[in-house]
Each structure stands twice: as structure tokens, then as C-alpha cells.
Protein backbone atom coordinates (compact mmCIF):
# COMPACT_ATOMS: atom_id res chain seq x y z
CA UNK A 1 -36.13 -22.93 34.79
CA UNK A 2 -34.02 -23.06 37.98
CA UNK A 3 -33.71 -20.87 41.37
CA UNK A 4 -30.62 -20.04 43.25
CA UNK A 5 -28.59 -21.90 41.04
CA UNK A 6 -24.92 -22.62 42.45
CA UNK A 7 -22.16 -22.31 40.41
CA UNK A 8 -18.09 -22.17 40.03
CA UNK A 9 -15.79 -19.86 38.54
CA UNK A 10 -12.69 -21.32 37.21
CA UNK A 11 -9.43 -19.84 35.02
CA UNK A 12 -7.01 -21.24 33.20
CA UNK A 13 -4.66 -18.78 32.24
CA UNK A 14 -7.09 -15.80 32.72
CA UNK A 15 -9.60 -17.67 30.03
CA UNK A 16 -12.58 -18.05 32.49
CA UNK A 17 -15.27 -20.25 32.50
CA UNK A 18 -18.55 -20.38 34.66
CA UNK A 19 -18.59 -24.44 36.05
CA UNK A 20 -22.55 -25.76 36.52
CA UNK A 21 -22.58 -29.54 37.93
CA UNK A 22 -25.48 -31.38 36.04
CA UNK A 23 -24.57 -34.77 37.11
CA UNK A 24 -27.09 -35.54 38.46
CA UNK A 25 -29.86 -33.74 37.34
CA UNK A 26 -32.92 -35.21 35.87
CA UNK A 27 -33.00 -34.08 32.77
CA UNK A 28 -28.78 -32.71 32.29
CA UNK A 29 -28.74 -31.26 28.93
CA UNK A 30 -31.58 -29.33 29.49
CA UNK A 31 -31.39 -28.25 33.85
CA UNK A 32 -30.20 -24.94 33.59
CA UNK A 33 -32.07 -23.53 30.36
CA UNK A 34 -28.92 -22.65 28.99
CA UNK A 35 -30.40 -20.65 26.21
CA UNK A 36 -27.75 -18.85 24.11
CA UNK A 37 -29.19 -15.71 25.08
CA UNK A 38 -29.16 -16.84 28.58
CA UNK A 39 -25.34 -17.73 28.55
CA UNK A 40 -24.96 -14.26 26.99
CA UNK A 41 -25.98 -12.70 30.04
CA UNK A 42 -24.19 -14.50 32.27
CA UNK A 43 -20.92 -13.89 30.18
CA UNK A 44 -21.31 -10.39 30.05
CA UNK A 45 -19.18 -8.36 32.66
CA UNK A 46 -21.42 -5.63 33.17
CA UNK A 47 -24.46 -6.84 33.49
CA UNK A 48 -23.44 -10.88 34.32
CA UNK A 49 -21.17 -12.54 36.34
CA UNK A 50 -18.58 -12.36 33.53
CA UNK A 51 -16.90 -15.32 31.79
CA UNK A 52 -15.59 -16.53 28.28
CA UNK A 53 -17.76 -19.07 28.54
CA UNK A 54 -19.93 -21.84 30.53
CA UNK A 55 -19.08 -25.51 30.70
CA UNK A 56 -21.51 -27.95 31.89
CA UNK A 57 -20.30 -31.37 33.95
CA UNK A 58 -22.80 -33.94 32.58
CA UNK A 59 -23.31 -37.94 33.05
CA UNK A 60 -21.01 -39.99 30.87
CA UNK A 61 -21.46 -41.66 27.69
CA UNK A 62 -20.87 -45.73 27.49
CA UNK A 63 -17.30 -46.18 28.76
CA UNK A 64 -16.23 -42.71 29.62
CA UNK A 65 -16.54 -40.79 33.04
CA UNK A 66 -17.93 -37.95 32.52
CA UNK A 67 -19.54 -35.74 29.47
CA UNK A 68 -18.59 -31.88 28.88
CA UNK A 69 -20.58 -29.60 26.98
CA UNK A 70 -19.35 -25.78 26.29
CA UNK A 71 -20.85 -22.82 25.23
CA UNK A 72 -18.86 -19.77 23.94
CA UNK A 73 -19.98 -16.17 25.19
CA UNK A 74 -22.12 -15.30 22.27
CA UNK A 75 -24.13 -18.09 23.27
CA UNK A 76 -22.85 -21.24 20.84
CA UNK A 77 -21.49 -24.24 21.17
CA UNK A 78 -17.73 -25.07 20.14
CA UNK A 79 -16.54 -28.86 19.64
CA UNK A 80 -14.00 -28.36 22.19
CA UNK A 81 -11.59 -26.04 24.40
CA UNK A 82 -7.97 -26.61 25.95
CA UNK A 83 -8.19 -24.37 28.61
CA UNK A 84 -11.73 -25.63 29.66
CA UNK A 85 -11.40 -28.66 29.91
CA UNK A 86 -8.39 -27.89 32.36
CA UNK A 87 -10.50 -26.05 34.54
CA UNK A 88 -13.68 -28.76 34.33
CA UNK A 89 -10.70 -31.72 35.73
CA UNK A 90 -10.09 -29.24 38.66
CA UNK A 91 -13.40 -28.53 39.33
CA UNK A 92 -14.53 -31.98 39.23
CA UNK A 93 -11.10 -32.83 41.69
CA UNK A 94 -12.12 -29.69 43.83
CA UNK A 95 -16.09 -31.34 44.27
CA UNK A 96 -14.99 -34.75 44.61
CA UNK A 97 -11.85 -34.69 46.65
CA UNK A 98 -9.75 -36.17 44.22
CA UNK A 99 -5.70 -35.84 44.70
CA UNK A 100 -2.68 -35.63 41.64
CA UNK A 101 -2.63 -39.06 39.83
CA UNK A 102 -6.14 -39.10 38.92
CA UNK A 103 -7.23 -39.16 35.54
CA UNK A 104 -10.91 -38.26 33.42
CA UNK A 105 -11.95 -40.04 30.51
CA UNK A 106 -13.91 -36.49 29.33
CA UNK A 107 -16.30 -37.04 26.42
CA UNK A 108 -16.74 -33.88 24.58
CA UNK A 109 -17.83 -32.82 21.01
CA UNK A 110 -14.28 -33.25 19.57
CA UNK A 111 -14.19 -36.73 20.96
CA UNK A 112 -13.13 -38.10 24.22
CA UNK A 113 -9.96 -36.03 25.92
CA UNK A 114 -8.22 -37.13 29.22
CA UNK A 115 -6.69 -34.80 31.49
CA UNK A 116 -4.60 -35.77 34.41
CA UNK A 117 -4.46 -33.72 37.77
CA UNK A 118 -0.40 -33.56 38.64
CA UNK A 119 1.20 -33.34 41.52
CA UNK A 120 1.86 -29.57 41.26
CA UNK A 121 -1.52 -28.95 40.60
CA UNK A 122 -1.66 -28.22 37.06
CA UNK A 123 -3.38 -30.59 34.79
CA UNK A 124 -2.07 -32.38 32.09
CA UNK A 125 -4.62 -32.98 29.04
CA UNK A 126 -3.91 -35.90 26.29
CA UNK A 127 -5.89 -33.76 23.42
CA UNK A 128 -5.56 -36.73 20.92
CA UNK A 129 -3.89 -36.48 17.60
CA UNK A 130 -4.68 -33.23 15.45
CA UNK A 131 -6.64 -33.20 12.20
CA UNK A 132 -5.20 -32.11 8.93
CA UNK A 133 -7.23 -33.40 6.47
CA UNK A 134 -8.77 -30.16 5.06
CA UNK A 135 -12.29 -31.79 5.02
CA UNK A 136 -11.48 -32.75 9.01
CA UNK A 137 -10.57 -28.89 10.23
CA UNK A 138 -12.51 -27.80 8.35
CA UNK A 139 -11.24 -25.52 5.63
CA UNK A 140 -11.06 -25.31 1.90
CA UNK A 141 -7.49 -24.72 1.75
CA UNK A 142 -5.21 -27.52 0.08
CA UNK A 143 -2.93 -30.14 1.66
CA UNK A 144 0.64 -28.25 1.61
CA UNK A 145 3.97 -29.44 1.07
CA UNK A 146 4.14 -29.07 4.71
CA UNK A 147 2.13 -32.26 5.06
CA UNK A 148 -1.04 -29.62 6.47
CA UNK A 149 -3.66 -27.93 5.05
CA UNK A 150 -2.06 -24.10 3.99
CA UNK A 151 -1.84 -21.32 1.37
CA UNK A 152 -2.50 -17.55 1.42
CA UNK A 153 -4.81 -15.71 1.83
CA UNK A 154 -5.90 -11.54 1.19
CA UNK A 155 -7.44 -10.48 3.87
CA UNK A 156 -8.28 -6.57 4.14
CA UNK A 157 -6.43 -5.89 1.19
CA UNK A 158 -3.29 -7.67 3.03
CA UNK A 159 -1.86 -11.15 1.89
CA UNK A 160 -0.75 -13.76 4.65
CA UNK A 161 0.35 -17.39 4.81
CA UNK A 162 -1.53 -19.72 6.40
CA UNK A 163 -2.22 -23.17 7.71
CA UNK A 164 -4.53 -24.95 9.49
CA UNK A 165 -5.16 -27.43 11.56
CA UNK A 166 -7.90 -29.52 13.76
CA UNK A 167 -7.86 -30.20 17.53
CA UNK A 168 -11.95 -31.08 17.53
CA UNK A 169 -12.02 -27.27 16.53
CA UNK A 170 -10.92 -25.56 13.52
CA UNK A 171 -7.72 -22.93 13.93
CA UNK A 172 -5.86 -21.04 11.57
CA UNK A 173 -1.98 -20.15 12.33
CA UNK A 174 -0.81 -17.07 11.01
CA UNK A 175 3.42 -16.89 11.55
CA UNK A 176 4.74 -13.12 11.60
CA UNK A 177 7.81 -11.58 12.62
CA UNK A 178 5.93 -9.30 15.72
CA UNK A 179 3.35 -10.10 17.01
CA UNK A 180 2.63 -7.15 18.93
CA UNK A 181 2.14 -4.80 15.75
CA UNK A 182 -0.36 -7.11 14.28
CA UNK A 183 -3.90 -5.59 14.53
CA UNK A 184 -6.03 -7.89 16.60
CA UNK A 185 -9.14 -6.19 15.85
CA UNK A 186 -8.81 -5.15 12.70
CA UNK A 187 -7.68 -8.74 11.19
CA UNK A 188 -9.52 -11.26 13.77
CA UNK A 189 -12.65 -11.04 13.36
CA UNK A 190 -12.18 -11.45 9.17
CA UNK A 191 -9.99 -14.56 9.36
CA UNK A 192 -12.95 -15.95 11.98
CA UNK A 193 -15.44 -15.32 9.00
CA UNK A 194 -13.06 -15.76 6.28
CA UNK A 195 -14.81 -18.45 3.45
CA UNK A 196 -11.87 -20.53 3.38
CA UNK A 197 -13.16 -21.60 6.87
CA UNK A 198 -16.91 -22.75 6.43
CA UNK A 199 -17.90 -23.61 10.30
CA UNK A 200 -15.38 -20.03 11.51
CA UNK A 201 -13.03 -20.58 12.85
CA UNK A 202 -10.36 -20.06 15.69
CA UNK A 203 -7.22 -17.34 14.52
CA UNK A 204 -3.64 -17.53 15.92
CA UNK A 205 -0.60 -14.90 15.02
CA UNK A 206 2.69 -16.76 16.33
CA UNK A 207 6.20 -15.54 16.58
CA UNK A 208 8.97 -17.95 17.00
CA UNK A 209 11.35 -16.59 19.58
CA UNK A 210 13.70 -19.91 19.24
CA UNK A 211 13.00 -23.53 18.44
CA UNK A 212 10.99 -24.48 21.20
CA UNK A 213 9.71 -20.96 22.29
CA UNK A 214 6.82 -19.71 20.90
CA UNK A 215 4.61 -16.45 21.75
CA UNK A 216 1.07 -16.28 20.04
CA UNK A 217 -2.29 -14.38 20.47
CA UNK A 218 -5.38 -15.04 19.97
CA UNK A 219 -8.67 -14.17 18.63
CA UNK A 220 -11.14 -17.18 19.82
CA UNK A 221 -14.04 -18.08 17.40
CA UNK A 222 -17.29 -16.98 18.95
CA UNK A 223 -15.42 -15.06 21.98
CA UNK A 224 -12.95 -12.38 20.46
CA UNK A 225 -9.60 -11.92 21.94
CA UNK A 226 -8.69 -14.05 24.92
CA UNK A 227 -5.78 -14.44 27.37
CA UNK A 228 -5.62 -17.80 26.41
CA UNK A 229 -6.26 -20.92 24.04
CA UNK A 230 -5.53 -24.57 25.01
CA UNK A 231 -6.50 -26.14 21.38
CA UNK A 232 -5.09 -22.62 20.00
CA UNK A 233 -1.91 -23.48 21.14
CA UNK A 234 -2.16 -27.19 20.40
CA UNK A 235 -3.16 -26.67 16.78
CA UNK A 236 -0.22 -23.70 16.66
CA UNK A 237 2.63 -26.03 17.63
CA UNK A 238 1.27 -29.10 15.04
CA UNK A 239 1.08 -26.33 12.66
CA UNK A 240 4.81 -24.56 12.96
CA UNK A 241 6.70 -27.90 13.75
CA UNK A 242 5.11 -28.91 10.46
CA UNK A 243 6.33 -25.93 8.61
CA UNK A 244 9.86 -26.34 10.10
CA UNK A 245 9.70 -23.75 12.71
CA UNK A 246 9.73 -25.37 16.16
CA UNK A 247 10.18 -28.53 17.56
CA UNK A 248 7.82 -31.14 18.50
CA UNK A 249 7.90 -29.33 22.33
CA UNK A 250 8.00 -26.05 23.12
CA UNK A 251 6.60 -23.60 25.40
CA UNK A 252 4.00 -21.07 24.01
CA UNK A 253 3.71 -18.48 25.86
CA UNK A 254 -0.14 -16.59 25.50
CA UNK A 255 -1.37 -13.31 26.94
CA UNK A 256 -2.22 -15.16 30.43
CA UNK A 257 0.58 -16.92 30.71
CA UNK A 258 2.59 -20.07 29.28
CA UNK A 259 0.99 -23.43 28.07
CA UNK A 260 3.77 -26.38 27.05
CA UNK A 261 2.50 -28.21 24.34
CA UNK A 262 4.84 -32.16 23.10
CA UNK A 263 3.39 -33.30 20.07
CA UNK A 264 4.70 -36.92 20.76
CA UNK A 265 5.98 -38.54 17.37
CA UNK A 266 5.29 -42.14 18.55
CA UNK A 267 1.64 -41.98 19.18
CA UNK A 268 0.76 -39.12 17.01
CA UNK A 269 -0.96 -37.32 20.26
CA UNK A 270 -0.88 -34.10 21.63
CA UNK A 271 -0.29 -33.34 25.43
CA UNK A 272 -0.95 -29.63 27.06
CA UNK A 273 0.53 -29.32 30.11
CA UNK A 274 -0.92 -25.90 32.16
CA UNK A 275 -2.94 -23.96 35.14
CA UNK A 276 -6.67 -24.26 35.77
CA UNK A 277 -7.51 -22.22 39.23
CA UNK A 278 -10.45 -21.65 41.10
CA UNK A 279 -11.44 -18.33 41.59
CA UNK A 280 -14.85 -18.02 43.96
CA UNK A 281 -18.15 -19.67 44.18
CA UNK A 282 -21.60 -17.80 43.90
CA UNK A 283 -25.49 -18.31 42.37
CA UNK A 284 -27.36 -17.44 39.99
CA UNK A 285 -30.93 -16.04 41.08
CA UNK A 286 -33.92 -17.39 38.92
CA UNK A 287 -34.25 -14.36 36.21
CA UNK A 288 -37.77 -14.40 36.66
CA UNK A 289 -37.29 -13.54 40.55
CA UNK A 290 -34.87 -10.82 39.41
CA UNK A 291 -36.86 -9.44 36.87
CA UNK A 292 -40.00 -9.72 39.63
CA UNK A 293 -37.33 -7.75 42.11
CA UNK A 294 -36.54 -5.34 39.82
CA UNK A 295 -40.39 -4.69 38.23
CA UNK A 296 -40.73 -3.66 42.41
CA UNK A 297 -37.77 -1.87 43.45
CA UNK A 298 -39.00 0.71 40.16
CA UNK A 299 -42.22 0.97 41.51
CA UNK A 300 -40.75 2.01 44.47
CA UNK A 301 -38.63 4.59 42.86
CA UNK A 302 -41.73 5.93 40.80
CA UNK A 303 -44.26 5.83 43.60
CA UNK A 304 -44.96 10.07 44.86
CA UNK A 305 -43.76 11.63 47.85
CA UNK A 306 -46.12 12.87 50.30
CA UNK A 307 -47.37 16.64 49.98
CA UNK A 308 -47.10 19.14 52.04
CA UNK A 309 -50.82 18.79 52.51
CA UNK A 310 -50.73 15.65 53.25
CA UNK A 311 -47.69 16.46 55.85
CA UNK A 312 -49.89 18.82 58.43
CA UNK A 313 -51.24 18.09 61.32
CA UNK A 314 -54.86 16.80 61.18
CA UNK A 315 -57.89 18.67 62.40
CA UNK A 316 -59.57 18.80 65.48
CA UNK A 317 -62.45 16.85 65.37
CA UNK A 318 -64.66 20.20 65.48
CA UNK A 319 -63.34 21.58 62.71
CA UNK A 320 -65.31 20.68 59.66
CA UNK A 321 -64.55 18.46 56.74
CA UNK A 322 -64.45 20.98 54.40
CA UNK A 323 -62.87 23.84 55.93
CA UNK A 324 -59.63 21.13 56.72
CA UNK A 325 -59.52 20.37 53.22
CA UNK A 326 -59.68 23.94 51.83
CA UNK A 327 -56.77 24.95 54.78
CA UNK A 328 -54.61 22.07 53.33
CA UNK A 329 -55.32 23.09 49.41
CA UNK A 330 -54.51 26.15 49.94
CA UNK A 331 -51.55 25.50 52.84
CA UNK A 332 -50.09 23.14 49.39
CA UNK A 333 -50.85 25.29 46.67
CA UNK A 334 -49.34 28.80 48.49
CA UNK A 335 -46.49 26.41 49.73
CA UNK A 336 -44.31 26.73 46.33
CA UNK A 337 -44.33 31.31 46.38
CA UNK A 338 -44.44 31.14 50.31
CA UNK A 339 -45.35 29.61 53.48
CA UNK A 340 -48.94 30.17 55.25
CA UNK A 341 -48.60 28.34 58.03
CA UNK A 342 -44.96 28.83 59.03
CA UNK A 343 -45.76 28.38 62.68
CA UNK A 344 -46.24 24.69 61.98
CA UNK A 345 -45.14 23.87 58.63
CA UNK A 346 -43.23 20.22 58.86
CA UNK A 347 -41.34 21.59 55.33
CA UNK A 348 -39.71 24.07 57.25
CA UNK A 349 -39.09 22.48 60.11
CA UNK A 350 -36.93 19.01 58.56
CA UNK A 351 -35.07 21.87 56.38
CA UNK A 352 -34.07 23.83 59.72
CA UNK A 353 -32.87 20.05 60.76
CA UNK A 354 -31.11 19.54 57.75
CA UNK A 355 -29.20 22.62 57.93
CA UNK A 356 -28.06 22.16 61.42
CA UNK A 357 -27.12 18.72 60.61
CA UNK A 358 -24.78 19.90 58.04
CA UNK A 359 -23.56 22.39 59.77
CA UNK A 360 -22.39 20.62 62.93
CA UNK A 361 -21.31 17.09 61.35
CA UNK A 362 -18.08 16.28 59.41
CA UNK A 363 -17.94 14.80 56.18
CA UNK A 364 -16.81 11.46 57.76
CA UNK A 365 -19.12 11.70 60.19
CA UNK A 366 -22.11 11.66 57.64
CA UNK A 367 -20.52 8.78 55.59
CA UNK A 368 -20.35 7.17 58.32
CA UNK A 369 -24.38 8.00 59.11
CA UNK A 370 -25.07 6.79 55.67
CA UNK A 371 -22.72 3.54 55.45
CA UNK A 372 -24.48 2.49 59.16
CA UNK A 373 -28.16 3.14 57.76
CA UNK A 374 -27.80 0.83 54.95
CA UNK A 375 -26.31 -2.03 56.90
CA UNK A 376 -29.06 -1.59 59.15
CA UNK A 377 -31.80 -1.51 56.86
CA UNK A 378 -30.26 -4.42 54.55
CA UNK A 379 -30.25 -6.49 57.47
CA UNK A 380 -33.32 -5.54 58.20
CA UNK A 381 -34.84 -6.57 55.23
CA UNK A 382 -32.72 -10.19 55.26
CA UNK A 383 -34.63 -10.74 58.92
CA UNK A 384 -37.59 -10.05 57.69
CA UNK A 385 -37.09 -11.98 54.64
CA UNK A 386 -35.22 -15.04 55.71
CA UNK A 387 -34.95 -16.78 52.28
CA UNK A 388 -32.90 -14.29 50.50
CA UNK A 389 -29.26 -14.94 50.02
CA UNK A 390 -26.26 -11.99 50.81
């Protein structure tokens, strides 16, 4: 397990993905017990930091410079992702100081993928040449005249045609005539299950606004609907420049912006040319120390406020034992239908205060009071407590 972990947030087109550096960690794979529970939690944007995933920067295999492993934000591991590995070349640039020209030779589970910081700041990603071999995507749909595995399919009572292709991950590209009125929701998550794709899979609707202008949404396998896919778009271009509906480059434009995809017809390859941002830095407390933290602050909240017994002033000491306790039983138990002791009742008294306080102070004025005692007190506590972090 791990305390005060560091992390970075990166986005590539509004997908965002939290960036851990496990270079040089002990034992990489396994330094952040990335459970896929765990990486649920830190996905989630209510009760995480919020992400569509988590990419880990890990030694490199023989030959290569670096490793990438990605988890989705249901916890499980794809083969590969455009966008991602965008954002993992400008967070390793960002760490190391490294300016436009340099390149990464990135292994990954779809093989190894080299992206290219430019001079702009965008990165450029050689994603290798696309699979479409049904066996390679993989899919159970037949090689098409289109050179591609494709066909139709019924899907909620609704037939569609298809075809698919590999980029390390398996997508399906769905070509309609708007792409607005198709319902995300409704059809996404059944294409991502559908049997004709064994391992799920990733779903695309594309509209071609000319040649080499496409627009396209997505529904990500293992994530839902994104603002972007890198290999989504990839796999969409091979796809509709193999049915004869765009050329081999073209701009695609996705809810979080455009990507420009060049399948190159010399070398068979696939370049994606787009943004990958960073957004802030922060940590990630040990959950044990959280859950620790929290297990106290309700036993706080739980723990009983004083009586009014215990509130009174104490005895002389020649008053006896007894005789204070019975005054204070009975000063506490008379308390709730009427006071006994109003001449020095501590109730009454901090009401009378409270009353006059609201009566003479603004509203302002008392958000102000309250805004001022919590700074104080938080700081407070981060004197006292040196170690914890704002």
C-alpha cells in the first residue's frame, strides 16, 4: 500500500487520465495497489478525484523506452488508448524536461506505439498499422468486400451496418446520416456487449460531412461515453476510407474537439496527430489513513454534548456530595418544562448571547465570523499536526 501518493492529471481532448510515475519503483506493476476497485474510486467524480482512467509510466521492455499500462474506470485493463498515450508523452516531457523533436518508443499491450512531442505542443502518435483480420479485432463478423471485417447487425430490434477494425483494441464503426439523433445510451452499451464482439468492444457512430471531414461519437468499452477516442478515431478512418467514404486523411472531429488521423498507403501505418494538456497536480492519501480519519471525525460527531448538569457551577466545598448531585438532577431534569435556577443557569445565559448576537450583526458580518473561525481552527490543526498536507 502507499501514503501520500503524488500524481498528474492529464486531458487529451477532455478524455482524462490520472498519470502515476512507477519508474522507478521497486516492484512497478504492483507500487500503487491498483486494484480495480481501487481505480474505481479514484475515477469516480463524486467520491474520487475523477478520471476516465489511470495510466501507469513503467520501466521499459528490451529495446523500448518506456512501458504503459492502462486501466479503464470500471477498473480493467484495455490493450491500448489514443488519447492516453498522448497525454503519458506529455507527461513524461513535462517530468523530464524534454522539448518538440523528441520521440518514445512506448510499449503497451497493443504493441509498441511512438508518439512524437511537436513543436506546437501537440503530440503526434505512429499507432502502427490496423488489424482487420476478424480473428485479430476481434470479432466474428466476416471479411467484407470492403477488404474489412463487416455485416449487419439487429441490435434492439434495429438493423445497422457495420465494420470493424483493430488498433491493439477492438472498435466497431457504425456510419449514419446524424449523428446527433442516434441514442447513445440506448444503443452503446449493447454493441459493447454485442456477441459478434467476444473481448467487448469499443462503438463509434460517424457521419461524413465531406471526404476528409468526419464527426463521430463515442461510447468507450469499459468507460461509457467519452469526449474523446484516439484508437476510436484511428480504427473509424481505416474503417470508412475502406468502405469508400473518406480519404486516407481527414479530420474527425469528437465531442472534445478534433483529432487528424493519415492512414499512410506506403507503410500501411496510422498517424494521430492531437492535444494532450496538463491540468493540475495533487495526492492521493493512503485509504487506510482516510478511512482511520474518517472512523474519528464520526466519533466526533456522535460523541454527547454536555448537560445542563454538567454545565453549573460546582459546589462549595461545604456543601455535601449528595445534596450537589441531587441540586444538579433535579436543576437537569426540571430544565426541559422550566428553569430552577434561572439566576445562574449557563443555558439561559449563551441563549441571551445568541440573541443579541443576531440581533446586532449583519448577515455578512456573521459569514464573515464563520469563514474566519474555520481558517483559524484549520490552521490550527495543520500547526499542531505538521505532517498533514492542505
Amino acid at each position: 500500500m502507499f501514503s501520500n501518493l503524488p500524481f498528474s492529471k492529464y486531458q487529451g481532448l477532455g478524455n482524462d487520465f490520472l498519470l502515476l510515475d512507477a519508474r522507478t519503483a521497486p516492484d512497478p506493476d504492483q507500487a500503487f495497489g491498483l486494484t480495480p476497485e481501487r481505480v474505481a474510486q479514484l475515477c469516480d467524480r463524486r467520491f474520487g478525484v475523477g478520471g476516465d482512467g489511470v495510466i501507469l509510466a513503467l520501466p521499459p521492455n528490451a529495446g523500448g523506452d518506456w512501458r504503459m499500462r492502462i486501466f479503464n474506470a470500471d477498473g480493467t485493463e484495455p490493450e491500448m488508448c489514443g488519447n492516453g498515450i498522448r497525454c503519458l508523452a506529455r507527461f513524461l516531457a513535462d517530468l523530464d524536461g524534454d522539448g518538440p523533436g523528441r520521440t518514445w518508443q512506448i510499449d503497451t499491450l497493443a504493441g509498441r506505439i511512438v508518439p512524437e512531442l511537436l513543436p506546437d505542443g501537440t503530440v503526434r502518435v505512429d499507432m502502427g498499422a490496423p488489424f482487420l483480420q476478424p480473428e485479430q479485432v476481434p470479432t466474428t463478423l466476416e471479411i467484407g468486400t470492403a477488404g474489412l471485417p463487416q455485416g449487419e447487425l439487429e441490435v434492439d430490434g434495429e438493423r445497422f451496418a457495420v465494420a470493424a477494425a483493430g488498433m491493439g483494441n477492438p472498435h466497431v464503426v457504425i456510419p449514419v446520416a446524424m449523428v446527433e439523433e442516434i441514442d447513445l445510451e440506448r444503443f452503446g452499451p449493447l454493441f459493447e456487449h454485442h456477441p459478434a464482439f467476444p473481448a467487448r468492444t469499443n462503438v463509434h457512430f460517424v457521419q461524413v460531412l465531406s471526404p476528409d471531414h468526419l464527426v463521430m461519437r463515442v461510447w468507450e468499452r469499459g468507460a461509457g461515453p467519452t469526449l474523446a477516442c484516439g484508437t476510436g478515431a484511428c480504427a473509424t478512418l481505416v474503417a470508412m476510407h475502406s468502405l469508400g467514404l473518406c480519404e486516407r486523411r481527414a479530420r474527425l472531429d469528437l465531442p472534445g474537439g478534433p483529432l487528424q488521423i493519415h492512414w499512410d498507403a506506403e507503410s500501411g501505418k496510422v498517424f494521430m496527430d492531437g492535444p494532450a494538456e496538463h491540468v493540475f497536480d495533487g495526492v492521493i492519501p493512503d485509504p487506510a489513513e482516510v478511512a482511520e480519519a474518517r472512523r474519528q471525525a464520526a466519533t466526533a460527531v456522535m460523541a454527547p454534548a454536555p448537560s445542563p448538569a454538567s454545565m453549573q457551577q460546582a459546589p462549595s466545598e461545604s456543601a455535601s456530595t449528595a445534596d450537589a448531585a441531587a441540586e444538579a438532577i433535579d436543576c437537569a431534569t426540571v430544565c426541559t418544562n422550566g428553569c430552577i435556577r434561572p439566576e445562574r443557569c449557563p443555558s439561559a445565559e449563551a441563549r441571551a448571547r445568541v440573541a443579541a448576537l443576531l440581533q446586532g450583526t449583519s448577515l455578512d458580518d456573521l459569514v464573515n465570523i464563520a469563514t474566519n473561525s474555520l481558517e483559524s481552527r484549520t490552521r490550527a490543526r495543520f500547526e499542531r499536526e505538521p505532517g498533514l498536507n492542505l
